[in-house]
Structure formats: structure tokens, C-alpha cells
C-alpha atoms as a PDB file:
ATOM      1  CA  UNK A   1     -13.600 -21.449 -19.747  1.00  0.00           C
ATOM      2  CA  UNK A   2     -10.860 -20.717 -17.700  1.00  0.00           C
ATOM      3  CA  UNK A   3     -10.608 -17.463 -14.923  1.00  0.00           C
ATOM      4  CA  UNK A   4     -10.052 -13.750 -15.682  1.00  0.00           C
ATOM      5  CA  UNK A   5      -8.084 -11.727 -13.464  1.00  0.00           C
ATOM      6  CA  UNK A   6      -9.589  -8.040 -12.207  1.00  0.00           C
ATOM      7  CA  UNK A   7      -6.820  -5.251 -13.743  1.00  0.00           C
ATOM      8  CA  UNK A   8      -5.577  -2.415 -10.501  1.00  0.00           C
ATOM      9  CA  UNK A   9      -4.140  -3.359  -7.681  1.00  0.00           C
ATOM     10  CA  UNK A  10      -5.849  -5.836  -6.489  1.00  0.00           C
ATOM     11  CA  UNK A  11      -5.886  -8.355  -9.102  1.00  0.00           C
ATOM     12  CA  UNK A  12      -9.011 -10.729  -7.572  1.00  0.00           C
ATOM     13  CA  UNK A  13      -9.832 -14.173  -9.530  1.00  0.00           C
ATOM     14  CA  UNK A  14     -12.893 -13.373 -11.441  1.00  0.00           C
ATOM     15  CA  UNK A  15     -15.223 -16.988 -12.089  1.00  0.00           C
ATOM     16  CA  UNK A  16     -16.593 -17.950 -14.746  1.00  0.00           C
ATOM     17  CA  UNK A  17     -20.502 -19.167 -14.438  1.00  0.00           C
ATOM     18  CA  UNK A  18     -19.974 -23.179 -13.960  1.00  0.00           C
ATOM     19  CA  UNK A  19     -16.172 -22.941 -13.194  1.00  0.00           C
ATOM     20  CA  UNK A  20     -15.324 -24.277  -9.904  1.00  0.00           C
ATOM     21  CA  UNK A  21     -17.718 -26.308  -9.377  1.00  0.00           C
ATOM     22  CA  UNK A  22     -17.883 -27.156  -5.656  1.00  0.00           C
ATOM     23  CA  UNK A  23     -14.796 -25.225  -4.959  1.00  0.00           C
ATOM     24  CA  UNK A  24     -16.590 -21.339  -6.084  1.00  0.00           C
ATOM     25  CA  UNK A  25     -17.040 -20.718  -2.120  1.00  0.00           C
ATOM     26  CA  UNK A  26     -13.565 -21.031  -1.397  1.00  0.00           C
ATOM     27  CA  UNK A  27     -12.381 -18.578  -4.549  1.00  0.00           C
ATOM     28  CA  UNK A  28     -14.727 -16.244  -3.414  1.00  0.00           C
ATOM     29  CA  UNK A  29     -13.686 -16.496   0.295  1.00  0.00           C
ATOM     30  CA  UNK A  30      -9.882 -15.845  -0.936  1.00  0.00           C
ATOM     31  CA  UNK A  31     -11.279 -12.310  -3.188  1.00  0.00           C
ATOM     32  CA  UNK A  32     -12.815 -11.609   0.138  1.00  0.00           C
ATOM     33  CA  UNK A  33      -9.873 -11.863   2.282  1.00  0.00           C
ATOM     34  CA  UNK A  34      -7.546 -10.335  -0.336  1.00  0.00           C
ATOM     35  CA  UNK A  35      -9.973  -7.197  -0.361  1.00  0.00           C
ATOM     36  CA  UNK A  36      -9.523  -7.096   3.679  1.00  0.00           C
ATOM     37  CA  UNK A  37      -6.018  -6.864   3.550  1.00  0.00           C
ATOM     38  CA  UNK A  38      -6.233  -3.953   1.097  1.00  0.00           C
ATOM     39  CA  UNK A  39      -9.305  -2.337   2.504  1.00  0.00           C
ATOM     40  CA  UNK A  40      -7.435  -3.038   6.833  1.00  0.00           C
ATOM     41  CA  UNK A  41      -4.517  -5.349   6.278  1.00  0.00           C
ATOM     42  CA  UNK A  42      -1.095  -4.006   8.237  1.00  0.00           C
ATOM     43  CA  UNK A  43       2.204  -6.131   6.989  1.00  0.00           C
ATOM     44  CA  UNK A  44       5.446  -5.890   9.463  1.00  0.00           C
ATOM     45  CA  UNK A  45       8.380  -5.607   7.336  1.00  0.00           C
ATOM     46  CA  UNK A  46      11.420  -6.325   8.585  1.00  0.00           C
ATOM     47  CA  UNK A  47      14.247  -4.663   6.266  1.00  0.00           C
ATOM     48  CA  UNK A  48      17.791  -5.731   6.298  1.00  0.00           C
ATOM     49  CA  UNK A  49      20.666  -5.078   3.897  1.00  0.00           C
ATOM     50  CA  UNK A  50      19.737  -2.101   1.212  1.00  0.00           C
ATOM     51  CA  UNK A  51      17.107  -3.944  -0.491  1.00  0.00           C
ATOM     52  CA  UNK A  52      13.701  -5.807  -0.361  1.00  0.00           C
ATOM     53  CA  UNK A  53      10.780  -6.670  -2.817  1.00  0.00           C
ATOM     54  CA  UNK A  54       6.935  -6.576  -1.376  1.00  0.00           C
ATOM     55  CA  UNK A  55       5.295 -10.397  -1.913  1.00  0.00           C
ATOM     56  CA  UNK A  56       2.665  -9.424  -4.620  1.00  0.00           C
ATOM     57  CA  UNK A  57       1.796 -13.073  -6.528  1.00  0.00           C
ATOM     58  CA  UNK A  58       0.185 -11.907  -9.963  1.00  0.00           C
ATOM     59  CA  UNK A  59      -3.085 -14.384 -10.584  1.00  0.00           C
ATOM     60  CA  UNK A  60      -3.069 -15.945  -6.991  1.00  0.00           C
ATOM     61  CA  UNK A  61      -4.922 -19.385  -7.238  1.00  0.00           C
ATOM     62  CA  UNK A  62      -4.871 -19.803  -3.355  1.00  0.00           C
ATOM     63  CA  UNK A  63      -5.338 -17.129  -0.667  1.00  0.00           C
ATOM     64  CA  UNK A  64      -1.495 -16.080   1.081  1.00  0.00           C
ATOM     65  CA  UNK A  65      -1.371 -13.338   3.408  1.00  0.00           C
ATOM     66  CA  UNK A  66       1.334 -11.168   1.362  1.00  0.00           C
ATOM     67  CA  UNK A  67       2.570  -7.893   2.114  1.00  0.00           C
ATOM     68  CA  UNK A  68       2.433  -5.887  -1.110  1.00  0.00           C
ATOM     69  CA  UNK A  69      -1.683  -6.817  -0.388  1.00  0.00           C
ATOM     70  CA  UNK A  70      -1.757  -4.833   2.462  1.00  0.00           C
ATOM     71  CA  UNK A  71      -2.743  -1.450   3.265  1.00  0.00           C
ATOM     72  CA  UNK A  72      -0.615  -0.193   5.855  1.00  0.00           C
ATOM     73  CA  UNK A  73       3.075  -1.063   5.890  1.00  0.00           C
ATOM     74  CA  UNK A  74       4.956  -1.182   8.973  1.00  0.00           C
ATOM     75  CA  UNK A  75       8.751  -0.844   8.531  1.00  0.00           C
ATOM     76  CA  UNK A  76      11.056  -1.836  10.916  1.00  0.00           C
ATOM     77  CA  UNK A  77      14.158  -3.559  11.317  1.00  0.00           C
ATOM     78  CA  UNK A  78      17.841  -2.476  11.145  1.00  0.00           C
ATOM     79  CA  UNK A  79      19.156  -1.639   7.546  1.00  0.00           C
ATOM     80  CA  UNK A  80      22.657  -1.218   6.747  1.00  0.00           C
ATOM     81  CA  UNK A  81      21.583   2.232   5.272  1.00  0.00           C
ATOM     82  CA  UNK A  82      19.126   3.484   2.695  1.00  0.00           C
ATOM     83  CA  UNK A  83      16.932   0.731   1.526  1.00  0.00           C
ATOM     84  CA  UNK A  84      15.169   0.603  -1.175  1.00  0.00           C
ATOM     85  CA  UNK A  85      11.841  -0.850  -1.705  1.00  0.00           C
ATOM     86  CA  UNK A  86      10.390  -2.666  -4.483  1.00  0.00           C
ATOM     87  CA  UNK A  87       6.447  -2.211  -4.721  1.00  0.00           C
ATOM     88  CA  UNK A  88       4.097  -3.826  -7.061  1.00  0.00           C
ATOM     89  CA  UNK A  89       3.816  -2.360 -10.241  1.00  0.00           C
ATOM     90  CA  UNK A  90      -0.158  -2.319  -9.734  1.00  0.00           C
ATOM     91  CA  UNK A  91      -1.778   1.003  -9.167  1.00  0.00           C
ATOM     92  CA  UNK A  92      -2.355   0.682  -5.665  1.00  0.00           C
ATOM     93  CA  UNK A  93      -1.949   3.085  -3.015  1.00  0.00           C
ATOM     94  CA  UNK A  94      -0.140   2.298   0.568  1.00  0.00           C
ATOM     95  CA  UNK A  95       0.077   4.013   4.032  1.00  0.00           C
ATOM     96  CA  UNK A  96       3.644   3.545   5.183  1.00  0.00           C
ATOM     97  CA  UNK A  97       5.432   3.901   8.501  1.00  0.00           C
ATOM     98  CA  UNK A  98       9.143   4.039   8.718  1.00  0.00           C
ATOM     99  CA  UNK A  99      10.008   2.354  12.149  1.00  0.00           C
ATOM    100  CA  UNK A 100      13.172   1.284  11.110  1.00  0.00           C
ATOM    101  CA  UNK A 101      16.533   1.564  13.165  1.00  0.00           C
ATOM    102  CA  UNK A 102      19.608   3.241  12.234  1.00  0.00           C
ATOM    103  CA  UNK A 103      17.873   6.261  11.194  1.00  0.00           C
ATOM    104  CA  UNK A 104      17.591   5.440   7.770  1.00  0.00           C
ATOM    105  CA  UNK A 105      15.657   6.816   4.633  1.00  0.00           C
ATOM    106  CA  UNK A 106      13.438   3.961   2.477  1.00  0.00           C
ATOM    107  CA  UNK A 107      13.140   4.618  -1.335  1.00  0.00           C
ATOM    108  CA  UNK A 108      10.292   2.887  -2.828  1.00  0.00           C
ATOM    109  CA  UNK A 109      10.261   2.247  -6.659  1.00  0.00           C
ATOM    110  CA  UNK A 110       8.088  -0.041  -8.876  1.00  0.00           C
ATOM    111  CA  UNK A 111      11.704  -0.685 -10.692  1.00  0.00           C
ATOM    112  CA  UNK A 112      10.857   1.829 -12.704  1.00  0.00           C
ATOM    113  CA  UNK A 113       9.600   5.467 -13.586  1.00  0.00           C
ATOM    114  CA  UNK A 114       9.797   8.147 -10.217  1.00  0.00           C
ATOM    115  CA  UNK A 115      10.596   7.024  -7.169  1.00  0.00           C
ATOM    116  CA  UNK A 116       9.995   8.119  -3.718  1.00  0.00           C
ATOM    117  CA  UNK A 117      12.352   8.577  -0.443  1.00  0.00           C
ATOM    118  CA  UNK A 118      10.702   8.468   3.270  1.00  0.00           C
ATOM    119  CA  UNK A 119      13.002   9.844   5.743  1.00  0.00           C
ATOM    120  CA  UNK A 120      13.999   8.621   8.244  1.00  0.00           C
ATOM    121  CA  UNK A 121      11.059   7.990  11.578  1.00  0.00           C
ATOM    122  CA  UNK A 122       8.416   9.581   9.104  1.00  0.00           C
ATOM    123  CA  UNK A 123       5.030   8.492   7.596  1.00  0.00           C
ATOM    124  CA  UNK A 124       3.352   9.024   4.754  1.00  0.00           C
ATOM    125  CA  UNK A 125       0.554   8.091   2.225  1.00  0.00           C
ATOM    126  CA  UNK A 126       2.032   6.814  -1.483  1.00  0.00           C
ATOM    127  CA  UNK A 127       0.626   6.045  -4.890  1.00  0.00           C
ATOM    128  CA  UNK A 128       1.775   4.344  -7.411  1.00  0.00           C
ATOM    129  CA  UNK A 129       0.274   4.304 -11.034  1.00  0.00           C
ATOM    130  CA  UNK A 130       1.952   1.019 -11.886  1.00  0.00           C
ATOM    131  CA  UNK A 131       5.139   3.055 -12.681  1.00  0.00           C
ATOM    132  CA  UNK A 132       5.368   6.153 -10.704  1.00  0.00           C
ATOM    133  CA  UNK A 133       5.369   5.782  -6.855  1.00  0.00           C
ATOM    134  CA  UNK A 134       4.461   9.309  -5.203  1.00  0.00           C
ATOM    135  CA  UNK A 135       3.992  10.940  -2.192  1.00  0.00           C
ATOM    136  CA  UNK A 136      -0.530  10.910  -2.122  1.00  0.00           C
ATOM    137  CA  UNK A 137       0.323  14.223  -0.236  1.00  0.00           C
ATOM    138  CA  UNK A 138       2.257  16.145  -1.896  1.00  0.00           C
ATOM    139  CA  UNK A 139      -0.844  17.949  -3.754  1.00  0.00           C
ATOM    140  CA  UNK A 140      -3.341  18.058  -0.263  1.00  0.00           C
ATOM    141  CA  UNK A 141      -4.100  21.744  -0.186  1.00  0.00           C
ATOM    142  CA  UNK A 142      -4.436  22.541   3.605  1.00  0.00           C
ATOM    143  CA  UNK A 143      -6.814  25.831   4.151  1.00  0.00           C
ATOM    144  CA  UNK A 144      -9.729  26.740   5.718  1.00  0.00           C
ATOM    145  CA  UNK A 145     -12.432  24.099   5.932  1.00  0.00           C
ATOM    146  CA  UNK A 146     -15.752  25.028   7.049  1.00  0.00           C
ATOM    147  CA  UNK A 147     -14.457  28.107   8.846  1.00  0.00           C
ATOM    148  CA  UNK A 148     -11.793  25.953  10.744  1.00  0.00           C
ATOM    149  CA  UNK A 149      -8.050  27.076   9.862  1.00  0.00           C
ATOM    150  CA  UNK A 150      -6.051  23.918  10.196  1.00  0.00           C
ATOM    151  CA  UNK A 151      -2.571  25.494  11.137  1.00  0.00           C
ATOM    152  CA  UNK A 152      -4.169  27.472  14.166  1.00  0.00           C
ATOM    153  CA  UNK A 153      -7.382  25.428  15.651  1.00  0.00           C
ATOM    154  CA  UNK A 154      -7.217  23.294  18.317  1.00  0.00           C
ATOM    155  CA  UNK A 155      -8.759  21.132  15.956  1.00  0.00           C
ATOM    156  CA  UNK A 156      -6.592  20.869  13.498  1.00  0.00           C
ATOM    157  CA  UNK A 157      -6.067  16.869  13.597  1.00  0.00           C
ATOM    158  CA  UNK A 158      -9.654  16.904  13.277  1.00  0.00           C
ATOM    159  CA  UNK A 159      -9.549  18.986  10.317  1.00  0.00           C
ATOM    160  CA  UNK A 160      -6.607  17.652   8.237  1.00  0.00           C
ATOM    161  CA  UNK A 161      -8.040  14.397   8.675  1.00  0.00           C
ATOM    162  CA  UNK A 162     -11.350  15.733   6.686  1.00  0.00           C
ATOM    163  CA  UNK A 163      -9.003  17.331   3.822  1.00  0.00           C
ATOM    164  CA  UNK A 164      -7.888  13.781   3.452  1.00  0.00           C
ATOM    165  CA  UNK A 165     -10.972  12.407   3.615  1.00  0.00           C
ATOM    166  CA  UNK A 166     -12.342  15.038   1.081  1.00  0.00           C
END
């Protein structure tokens, strides 16, 4: 009996009992370092032109450092203008950093359903649903948390950071 593949975004080779004989360590070790990358993993991305597509293979049978894996995505690079992104369409979830030159926007789409447009030198958290790619933020209801009021402490960082978290 042949693998299975996990469904979400991370899509990990699942073993069956007796497969791989001798060679179960290694799958294992690539799950494990595909997990990293998703749990820790930051991917540079150079953009150029007005488009680029993330490196997402579907039912990996070999380990590859890929940047649709990884959690945070650094942008940077000079585009000729607005670029648009193609993510996975996975449910999967991505901090992103606009570092790019030229003071240019980034649309990400899953090439289809919503899409979303960072502006220029901003961050943000996204989501995508496998379609839909929105901003994770949008809905964060910032109030008072434990008596601390977010827009006028001194702690504030400190306290947006637990909304998230929350």
C-alpha cells in the first residue's frame, strides 16, 4: 500500500505500517522539517516583473526548502509595479513583509476567489481558505484587555500582541 497525503496546508507524507522499509526515518525526518518551516521557516522572495508563483510541490517525495512552506515571507526586490502573488491554494496562513523597492503594492491570490493587496512598506498576517486569501486582521477587535486599553498604554505592543495571541 502506497502513501496518503495529510489534507491543509501542509500536505505531510503519511506511511503506511511496512512501507519504507529502511527508508521510514528519512520520510519522517522530511514531515519534520516541512512542519519547521511552517511552524519558523522565513523565505526571501525576490519579486521582479508583475508576477510570481510561491514553490508549493503537492505530494513532495523528498524534502526541498520551498517558499510557499514557509511561515514568514520576506518580500523584497524591485518590481516593475504592482505584483501579484500566487499562493498555494492550501488553507494555510502566512505572515508577510513587503520590503520591496519602488514603493509598490503586492496582491496575493490563490488564482482564484478574493484577493488581497499589501501596500506598499506594510505587513500583515493573511489567510487563505484554499480560495480566498484575506487579511487574518481585518476582524481583531482591539479593546480593553485585562484593564489595559491598547490605544493609550504604554503597553500597548504588549497588549495587541495578546489579542493576537487570544
Amino acid at each position: 500500500m502506497s502513501s496518503t497525503w495529510s489534507g491543509g496546508g501542509l500536505n505531510l507524507r503519511l506511511l503506511t505500517t511496512g512501507e519504507n522499509d529502511g527508508t521510514w526515518g528519512d520520510q519522517t525526518n522530511d514531515n519534520l522539517k516541512r512542519l519547521e518551516n511552517k511552524i519558523t521557516g522565513r523565505a526571501a522572495v525576490t519579486l521582479s516583473g508583475t508576477t510570481h508563483t510561491l514553490t508549493f510541490t503537492a505530494n513532495p517525495t523528498s524534502y526541498a526548502d520551498e517558499d510557499g512552506r514557509n511561515f514568514v515571507l520576506d518580500f523584497g526586490g524591485s518590481p516593475s509595479g504592482t505584483n501579484t502573488v500566487t499562493i498555494p491554494a492550501k488553507e494555510t496562513t502566512y505572515v508577510v513583509l513587503n520590503n520591496t523597492a519602488n514603493n509598490n503594492s503586492i496582491v496575493f491570490t490563490t488564482g482564484s476567489g478574493s484577493t488581497f493587496t499589501l501596500p506598499a512598506a506594510r505587513d500583515a498576517i493573511i489567510y487563505s481558505d484554499g480560495t480566498n486569501v484575506l487579511n487574518a486582521l481585518d476582524n481583531l477587535q482591539v479593546g480593553t484587555i485585562n484593564g489595559i486599553d491598547p490605544s493609550t498604554s504604554a503597553t500597548a505592543g504588549f497588549a495587541i500582541a495578546m489579542a493576537v495571541a487570544l
